[in-house]
Protein backbone atom coordinates (compact mmCIF):
# COMPACT_ATOMS: atom_id res chain seq x y z
CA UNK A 1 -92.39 17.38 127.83
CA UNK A 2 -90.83 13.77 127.22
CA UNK A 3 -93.46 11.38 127.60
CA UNK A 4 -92.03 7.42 128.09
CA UNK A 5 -94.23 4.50 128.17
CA UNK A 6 -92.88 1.02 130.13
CA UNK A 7 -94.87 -2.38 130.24
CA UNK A 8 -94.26 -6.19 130.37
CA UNK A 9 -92.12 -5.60 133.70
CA UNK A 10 -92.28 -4.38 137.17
CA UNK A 11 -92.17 -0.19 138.07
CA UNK A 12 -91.19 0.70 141.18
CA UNK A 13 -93.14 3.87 141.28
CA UNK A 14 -92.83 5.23 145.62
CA UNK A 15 -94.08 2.35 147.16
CA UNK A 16 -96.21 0.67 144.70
CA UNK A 17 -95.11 -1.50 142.24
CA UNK A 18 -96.50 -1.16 138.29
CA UNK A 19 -96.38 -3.33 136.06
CA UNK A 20 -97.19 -0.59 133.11
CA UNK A 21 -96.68 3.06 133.31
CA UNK A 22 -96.54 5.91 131.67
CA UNK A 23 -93.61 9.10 132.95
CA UNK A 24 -93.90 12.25 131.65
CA UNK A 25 -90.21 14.02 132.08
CA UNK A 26 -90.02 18.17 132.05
CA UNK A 27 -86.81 19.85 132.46
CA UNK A 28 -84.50 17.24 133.63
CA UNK A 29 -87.53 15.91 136.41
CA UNK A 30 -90.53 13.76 136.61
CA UNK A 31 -93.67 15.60 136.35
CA UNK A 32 -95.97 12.83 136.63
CA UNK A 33 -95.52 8.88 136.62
CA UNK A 34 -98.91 7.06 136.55
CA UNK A 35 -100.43 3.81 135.52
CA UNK A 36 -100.93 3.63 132.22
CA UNK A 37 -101.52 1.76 128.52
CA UNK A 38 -99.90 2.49 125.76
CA UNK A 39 -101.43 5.82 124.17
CA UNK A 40 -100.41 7.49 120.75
CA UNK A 41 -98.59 10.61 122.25
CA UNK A 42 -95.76 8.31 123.94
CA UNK A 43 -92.44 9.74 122.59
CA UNK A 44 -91.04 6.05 123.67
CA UNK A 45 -92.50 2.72 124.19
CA UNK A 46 -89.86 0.60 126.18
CA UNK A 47 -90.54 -3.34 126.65
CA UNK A 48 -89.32 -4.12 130.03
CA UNK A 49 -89.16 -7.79 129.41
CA UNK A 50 -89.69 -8.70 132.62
CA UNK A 51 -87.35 -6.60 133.74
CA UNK A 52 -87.31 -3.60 136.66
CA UNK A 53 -87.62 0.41 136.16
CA UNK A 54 -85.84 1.42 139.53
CA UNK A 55 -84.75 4.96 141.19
CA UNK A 56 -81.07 5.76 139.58
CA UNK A 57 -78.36 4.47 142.04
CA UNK A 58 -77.01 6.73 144.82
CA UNK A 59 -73.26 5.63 145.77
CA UNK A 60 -71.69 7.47 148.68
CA UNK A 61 -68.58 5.59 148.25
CA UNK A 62 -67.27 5.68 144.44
CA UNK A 63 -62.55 5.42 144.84
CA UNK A 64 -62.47 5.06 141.07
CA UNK A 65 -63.97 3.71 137.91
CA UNK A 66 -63.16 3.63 134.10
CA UNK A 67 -59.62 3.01 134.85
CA UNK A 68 -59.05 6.02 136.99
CA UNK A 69 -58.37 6.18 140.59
CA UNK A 70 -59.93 9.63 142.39
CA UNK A 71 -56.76 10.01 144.30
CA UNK A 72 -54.61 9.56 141.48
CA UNK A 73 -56.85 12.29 139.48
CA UNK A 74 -58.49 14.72 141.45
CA UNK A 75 -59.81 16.79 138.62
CA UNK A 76 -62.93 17.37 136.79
CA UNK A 77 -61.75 15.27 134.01
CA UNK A 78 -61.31 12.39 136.53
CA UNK A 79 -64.59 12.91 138.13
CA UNK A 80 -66.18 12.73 135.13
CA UNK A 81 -64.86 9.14 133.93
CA UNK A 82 -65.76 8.00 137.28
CA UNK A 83 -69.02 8.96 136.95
CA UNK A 84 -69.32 7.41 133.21
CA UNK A 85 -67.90 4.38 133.91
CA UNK A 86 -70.91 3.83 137.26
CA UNK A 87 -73.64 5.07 135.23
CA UNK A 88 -73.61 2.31 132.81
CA UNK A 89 -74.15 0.23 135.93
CA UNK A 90 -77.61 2.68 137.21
CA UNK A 91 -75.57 5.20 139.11
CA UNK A 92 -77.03 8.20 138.60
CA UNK A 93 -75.52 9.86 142.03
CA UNK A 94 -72.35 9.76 143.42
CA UNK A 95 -69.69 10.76 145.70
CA UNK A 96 -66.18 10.32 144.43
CA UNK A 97 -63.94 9.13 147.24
CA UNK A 98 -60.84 10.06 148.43
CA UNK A 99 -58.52 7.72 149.67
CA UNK A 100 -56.63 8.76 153.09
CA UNK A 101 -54.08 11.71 151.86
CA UNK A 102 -52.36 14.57 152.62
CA UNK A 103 -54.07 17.83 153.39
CA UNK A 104 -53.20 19.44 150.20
CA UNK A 105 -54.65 16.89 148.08
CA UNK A 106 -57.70 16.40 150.14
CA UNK A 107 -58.06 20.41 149.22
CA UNK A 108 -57.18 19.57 145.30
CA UNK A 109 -59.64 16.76 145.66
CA UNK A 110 -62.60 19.15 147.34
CA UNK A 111 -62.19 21.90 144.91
CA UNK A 112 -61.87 19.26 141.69
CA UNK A 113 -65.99 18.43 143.04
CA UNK A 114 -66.98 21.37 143.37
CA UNK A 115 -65.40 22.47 139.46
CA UNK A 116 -67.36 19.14 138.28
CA UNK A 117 -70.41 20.61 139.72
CA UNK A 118 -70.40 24.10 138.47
CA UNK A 119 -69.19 22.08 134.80
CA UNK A 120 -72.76 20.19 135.44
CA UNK A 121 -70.55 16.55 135.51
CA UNK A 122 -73.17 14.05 135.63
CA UNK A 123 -74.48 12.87 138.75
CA UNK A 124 -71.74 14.34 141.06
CA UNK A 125 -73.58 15.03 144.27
CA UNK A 126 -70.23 16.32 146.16
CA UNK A 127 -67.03 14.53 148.03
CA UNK A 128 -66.40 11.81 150.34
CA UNK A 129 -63.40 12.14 152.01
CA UNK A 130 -62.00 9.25 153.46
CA UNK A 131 -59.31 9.62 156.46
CA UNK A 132 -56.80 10.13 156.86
CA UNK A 133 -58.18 10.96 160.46
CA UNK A 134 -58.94 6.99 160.62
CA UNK A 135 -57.17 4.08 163.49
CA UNK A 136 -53.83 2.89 162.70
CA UNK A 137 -54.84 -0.50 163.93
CA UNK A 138 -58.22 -0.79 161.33
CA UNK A 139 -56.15 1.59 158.59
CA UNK A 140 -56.62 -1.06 156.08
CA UNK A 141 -55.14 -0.70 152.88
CA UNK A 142 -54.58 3.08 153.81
CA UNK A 143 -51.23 4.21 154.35
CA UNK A 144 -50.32 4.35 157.65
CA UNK A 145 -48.01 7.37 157.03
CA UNK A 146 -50.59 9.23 155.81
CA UNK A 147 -53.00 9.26 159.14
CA UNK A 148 -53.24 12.32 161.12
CA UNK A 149 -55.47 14.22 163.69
CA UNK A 150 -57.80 16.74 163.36
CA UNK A 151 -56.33 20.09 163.20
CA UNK A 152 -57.26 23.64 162.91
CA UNK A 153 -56.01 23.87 159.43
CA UNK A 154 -57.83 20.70 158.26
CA UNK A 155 -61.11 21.65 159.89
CA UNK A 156 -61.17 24.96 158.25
CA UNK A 157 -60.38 23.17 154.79
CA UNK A 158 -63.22 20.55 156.20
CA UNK A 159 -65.57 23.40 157.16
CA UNK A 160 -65.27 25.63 154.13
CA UNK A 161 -68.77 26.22 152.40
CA UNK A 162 -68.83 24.12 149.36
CA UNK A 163 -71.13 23.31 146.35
CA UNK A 164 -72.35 19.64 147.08
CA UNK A 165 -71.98 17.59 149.77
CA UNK A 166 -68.72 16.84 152.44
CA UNK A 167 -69.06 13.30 153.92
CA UNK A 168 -66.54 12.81 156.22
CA UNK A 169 -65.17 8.91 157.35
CA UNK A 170 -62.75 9.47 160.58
CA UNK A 171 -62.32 7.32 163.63
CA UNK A 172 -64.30 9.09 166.13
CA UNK A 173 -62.32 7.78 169.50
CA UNK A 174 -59.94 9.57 168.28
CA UNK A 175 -61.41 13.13 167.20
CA UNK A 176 -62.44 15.99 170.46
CA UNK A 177 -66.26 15.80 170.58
CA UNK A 178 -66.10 19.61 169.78
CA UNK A 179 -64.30 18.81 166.51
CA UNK A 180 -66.99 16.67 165.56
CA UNK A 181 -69.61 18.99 166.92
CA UNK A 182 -68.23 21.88 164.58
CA UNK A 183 -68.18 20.16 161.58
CA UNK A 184 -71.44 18.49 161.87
CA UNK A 185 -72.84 21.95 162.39
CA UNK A 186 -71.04 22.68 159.28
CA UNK A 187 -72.91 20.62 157.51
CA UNK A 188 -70.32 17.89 156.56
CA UNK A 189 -71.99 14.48 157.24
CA UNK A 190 -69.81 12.06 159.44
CA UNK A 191 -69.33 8.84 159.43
CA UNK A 192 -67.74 6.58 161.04
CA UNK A 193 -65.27 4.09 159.40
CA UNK A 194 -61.83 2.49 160.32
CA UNK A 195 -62.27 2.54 163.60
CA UNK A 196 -61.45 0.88 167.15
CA UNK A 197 -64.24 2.37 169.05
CA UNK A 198 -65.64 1.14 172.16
CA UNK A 199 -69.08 0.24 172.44
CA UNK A 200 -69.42 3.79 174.60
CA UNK A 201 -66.66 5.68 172.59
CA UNK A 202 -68.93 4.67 169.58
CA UNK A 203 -71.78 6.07 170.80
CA UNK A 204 -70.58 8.98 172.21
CA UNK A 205 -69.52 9.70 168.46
CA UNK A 206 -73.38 9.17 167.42
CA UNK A 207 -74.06 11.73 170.22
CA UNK A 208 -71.94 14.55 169.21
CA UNK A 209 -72.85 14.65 165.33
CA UNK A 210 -71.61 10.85 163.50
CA UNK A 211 -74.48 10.26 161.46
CA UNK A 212 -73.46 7.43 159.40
CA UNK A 213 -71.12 4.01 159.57
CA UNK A 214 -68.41 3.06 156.55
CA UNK A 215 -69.02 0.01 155.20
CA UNK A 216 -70.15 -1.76 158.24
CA UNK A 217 -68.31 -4.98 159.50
CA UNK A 218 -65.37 -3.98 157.34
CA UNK A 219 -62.07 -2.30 159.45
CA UNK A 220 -63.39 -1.78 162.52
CA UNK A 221 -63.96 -3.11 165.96
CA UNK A 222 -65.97 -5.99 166.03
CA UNK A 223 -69.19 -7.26 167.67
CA UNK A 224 -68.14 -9.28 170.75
CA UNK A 225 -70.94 -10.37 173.04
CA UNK A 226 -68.69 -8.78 175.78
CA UNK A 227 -67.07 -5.72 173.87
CA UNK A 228 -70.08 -4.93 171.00
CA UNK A 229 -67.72 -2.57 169.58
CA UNK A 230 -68.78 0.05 166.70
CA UNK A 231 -70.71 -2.84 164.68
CA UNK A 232 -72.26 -3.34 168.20
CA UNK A 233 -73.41 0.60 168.49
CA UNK A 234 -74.03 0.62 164.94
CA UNK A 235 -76.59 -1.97 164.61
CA UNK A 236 -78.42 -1.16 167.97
CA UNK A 237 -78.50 2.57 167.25
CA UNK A 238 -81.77 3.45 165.47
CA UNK A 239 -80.80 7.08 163.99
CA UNK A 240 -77.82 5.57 162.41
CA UNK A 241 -77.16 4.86 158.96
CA UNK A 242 -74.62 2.28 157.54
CA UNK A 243 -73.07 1.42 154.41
CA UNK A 244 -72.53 -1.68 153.25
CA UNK A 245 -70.29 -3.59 150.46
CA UNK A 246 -72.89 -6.40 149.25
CA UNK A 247 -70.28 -8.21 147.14
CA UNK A 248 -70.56 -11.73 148.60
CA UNK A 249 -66.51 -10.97 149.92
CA UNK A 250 -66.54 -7.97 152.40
CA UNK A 251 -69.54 -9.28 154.06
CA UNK A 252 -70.93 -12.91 154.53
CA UNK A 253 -74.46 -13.59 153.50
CA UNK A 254 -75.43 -14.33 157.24
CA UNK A 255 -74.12 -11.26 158.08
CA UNK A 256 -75.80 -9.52 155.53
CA UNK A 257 -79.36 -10.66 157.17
CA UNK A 258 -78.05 -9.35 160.18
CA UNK A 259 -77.74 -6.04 159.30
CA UNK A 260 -81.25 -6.43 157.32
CA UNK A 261 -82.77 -7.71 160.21
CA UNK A 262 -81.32 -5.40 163.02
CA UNK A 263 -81.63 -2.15 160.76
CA UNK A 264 -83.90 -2.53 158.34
CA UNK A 265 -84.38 -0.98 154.89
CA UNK A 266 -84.85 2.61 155.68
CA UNK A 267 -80.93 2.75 157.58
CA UNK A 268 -79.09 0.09 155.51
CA UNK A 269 -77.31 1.19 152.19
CA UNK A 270 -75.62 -0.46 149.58
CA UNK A 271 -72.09 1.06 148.43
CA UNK A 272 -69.45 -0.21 145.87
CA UNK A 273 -66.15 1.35 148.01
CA UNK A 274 -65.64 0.81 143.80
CA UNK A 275 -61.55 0.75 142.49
CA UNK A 276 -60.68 1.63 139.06
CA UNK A 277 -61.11 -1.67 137.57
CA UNK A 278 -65.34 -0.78 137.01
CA UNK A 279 -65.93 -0.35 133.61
CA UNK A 280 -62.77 -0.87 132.77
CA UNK A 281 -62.59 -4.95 132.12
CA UNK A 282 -61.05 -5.17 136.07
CA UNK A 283 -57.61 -4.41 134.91
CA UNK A 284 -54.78 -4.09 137.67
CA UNK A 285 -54.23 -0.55 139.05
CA UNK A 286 -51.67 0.78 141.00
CA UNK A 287 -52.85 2.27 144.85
CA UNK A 288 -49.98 4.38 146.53
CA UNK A 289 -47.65 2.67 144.42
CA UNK A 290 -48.63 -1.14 145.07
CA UNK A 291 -49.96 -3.08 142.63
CA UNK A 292 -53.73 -3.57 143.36
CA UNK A 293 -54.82 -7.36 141.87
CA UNK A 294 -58.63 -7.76 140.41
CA UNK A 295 -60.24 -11.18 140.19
CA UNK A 296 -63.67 -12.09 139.79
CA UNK A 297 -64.11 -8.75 140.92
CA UNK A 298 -62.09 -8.95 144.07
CA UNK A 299 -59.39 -6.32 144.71
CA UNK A 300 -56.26 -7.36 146.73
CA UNK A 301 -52.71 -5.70 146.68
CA UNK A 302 -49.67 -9.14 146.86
CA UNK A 303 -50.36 -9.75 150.74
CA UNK A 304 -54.13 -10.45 149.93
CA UNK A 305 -55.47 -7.31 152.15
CA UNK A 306 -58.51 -6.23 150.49
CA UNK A 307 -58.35 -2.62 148.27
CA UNK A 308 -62.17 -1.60 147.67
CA UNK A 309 -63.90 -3.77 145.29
CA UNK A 310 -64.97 -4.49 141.71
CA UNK A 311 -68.45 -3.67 142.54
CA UNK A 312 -70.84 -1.76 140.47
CA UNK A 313 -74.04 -0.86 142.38
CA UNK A 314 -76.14 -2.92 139.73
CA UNK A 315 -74.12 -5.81 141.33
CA UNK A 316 -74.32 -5.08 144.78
CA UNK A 317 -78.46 -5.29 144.27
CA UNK A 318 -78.12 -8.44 142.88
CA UNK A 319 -75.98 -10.02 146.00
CA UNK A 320 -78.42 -8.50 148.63
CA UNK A 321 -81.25 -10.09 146.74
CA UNK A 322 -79.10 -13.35 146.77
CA UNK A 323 -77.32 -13.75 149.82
CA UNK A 324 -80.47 -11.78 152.15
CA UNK A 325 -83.56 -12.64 150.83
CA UNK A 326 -84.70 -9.31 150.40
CA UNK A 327 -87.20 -8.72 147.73
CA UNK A 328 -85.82 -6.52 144.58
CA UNK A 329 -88.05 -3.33 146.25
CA UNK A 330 -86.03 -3.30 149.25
CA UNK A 331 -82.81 -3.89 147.78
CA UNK A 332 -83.65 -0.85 145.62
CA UNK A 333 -84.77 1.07 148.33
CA UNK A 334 -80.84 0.51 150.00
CA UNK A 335 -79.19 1.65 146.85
CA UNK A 336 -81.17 5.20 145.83
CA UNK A 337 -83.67 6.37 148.43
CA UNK A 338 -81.76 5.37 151.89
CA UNK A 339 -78.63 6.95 150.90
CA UNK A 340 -80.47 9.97 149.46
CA UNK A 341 -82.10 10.03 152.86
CA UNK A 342 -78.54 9.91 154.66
CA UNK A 343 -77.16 12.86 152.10
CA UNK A 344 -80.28 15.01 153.18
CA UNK A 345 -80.89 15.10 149.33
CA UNK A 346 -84.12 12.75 149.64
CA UNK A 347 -86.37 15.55 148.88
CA UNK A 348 -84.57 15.29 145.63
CA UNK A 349 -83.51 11.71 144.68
CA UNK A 350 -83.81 8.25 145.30
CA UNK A 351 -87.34 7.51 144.26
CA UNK A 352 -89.63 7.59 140.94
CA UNK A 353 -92.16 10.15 142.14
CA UNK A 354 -93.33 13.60 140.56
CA UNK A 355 -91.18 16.33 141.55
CA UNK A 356 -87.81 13.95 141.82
CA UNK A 357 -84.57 14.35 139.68
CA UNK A 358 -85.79 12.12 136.50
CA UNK A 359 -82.51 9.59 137.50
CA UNK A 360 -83.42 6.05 136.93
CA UNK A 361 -81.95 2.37 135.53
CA UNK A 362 -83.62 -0.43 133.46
CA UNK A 363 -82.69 -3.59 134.90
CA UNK A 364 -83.01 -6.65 133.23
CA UNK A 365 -85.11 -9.85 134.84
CA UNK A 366 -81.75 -11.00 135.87
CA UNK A 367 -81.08 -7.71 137.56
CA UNK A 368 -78.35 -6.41 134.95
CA UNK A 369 -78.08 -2.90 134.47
CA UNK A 370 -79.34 -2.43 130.58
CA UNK A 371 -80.28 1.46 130.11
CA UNK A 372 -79.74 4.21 132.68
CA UNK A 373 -80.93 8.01 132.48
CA UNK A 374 -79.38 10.68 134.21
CA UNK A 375 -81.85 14.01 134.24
CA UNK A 376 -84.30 12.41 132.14
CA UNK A 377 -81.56 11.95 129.07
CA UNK A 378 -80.53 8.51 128.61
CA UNK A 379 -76.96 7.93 129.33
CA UNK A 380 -74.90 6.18 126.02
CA UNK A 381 -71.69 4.52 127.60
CA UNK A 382 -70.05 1.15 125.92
CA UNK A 383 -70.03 -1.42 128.90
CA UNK A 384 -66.76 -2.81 129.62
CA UNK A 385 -66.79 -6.35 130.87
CA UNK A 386 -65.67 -6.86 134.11
């Protein structure tokens, strides 16, 4: 038993916020987190400073980090420096993210995850694959190329039991309803993302298994007051979850209420759609073979089309807390326990209760990511400035 004693700062312990506590940690887990002064068996006395003790980050949308681009690297080695270069910035879960590509990698890709698994790779909770069954005319920075349907190949591959998680991002006007019914009964969680849906083509996806949106607003149809689109069925449909790139450059801060507003806390999540350049001083990187540009934390390739982002989920808690309003809590509450909720894994992660994976970050008062512990063991990883 690891016993660790916080004060002088704010806990966010479930629902109720401490401003001194005491968690006692027991193989990899939190046994008990309670309010607390300092007492002489504390293994660890941390001074919060007025800083923040929050659930470990869950990403559902991590491309690349520490210089490598999942695509580029589907391998445990890759996964791995991913995963390093998020957790100095609180991630403590994470799905690495393919990139729309051919069938053969997306199986390379799939069976990399669930290697990094059975290796124990920090924090790897399975894969997100990307497309390539996405809309040619919201592709993005995806290669046009490299879109296809739905076949019977690919949904085997799709449908094959795995070790972690399978999220899915497709277009789902374009997928047979039974497709989508199969995998969801599979188990693979769908969302949709690059997409021209119609308001009813949208929510006929939502109806036959799509249980969660790709970073909302971005690539897909719009909300028009006379064509709502998928951001239209999105933010009206209550089951729904949707991710959301709080960078201050994807998404405009009145858009950001929006989504706040029409959602709420327990259906919104924050994700990175993070490139390469995290932890790794936002160096250039190559995408496909185009040269991907990063400033201020901005990715672009030379026509100015945005390639994921700079973001780090540390980051992305700080902009909702800027550009929304929202208090730290429910900013918090979007980046570990809503997407741990969406992953069916909330049983497991996302909050500081006893019983939950011991994952959780030490923010400063400014909201920058200072210490982060993965399984109870604090995670040692020199920060890169981006």
């Amino acid at each position: 038993m690891t016993c660790l004693f916080l004060h002088n700062g704010h806990i966010l312990a479930g629902q109720e916020i401490l401003s001194a506590a005491r968690l006692e940690l027991k193989d990899g887990r939190i046994a008990a987190i309670t309010p607390a002064t300092v007492g002489a068996d504390d293994d660890h006395r941390i001074d919060l400073g007025g800083g923040w003790l929050l659930p470990g980050f869950v990403d559902t949308q991590v491309n690349g980090g520490g210089g490598v681009l999942f695509n580029d690297e589907p391998t445990v080695a890759g996964i791995a420096a991913i995963g390093a270069a998020h957790a100095q910035y609180g991630t403590t879960a994470f799905l690495p993210t393919l990139i729309s590509d051919r069938p053969v990698v997306i199986a390379k890709a799939l069976d990399a995850v669930d290697a990094a698994i059975e290796a124990g790779i920090p924090g790897v909770l399975g894969a997100h694959i990307e497309g390539p069954f996405i809309n040619p005319k919201r592709k993005g920075i995806h290669l046009e190329e490299r879109l296809i349907r739905l076949d019977p190949e690919v949904m085997e591959l799709l449908t094959r039991p795995r070790k972690g998680v399978v999220m899915l991002t497709l277009a789902p006007e374009l997928a047979d309803p039974a497709d989508l019914e199969r995998l969801a009964a599979a188990g693979v969680i769908l969302s949709a993302g690059h997409t021209d849906a119609s308001l009813e083509q949208a929510l006929d996806g939502f109806a036959h298994g799509v249980r969660g949106v790709t970073h909302l607003y971005n690539a897909m149809s719009p909300l028009l007051h006379r064509a709502p689109g998928m951001v239209g069925a999105a933010l009206t449909s209550d089951e729904t979850f949707c991710g959301l790139i709080a960078d201050g450059v994807h998404v405009a801060g009145a858009a950001l209420k929006l989504a706040l507003k029409a959602k709420g806390v327990e259906r919104l999540m924050l994700v990175t759609d993070a490139m390469p350049g995290v932890g790794n001083g936002g160096k250039p990187f190559l995408l496909d073979g185009r040269e991907i540009f990063v400033k201020d934390g901005i990715c672009t390739d030379a026509s100015g089309t945005l390639a994921g982002s700079g973001l780090d989920m540390a980051g992305a808690v700080r902009t909702m807390v800027a550009l929304s309003g929202c208090d730290v809590a429910s900013a918090s509450r979007m980046a570990s326990a809503t997407p741990a909720e969406f992953l069916r894994l909330g049983h497991d992660l996302g909050t500081l209760a006893a019983g939950q994976r011991a994952d959780f970050v030490m923010l400063d008062a400014g909201l920058n990511a200072v210490q982060t512990w993965i399984g109870g063991r604090p995670v040692a990883a020199e920060r890169v400035a981006a």
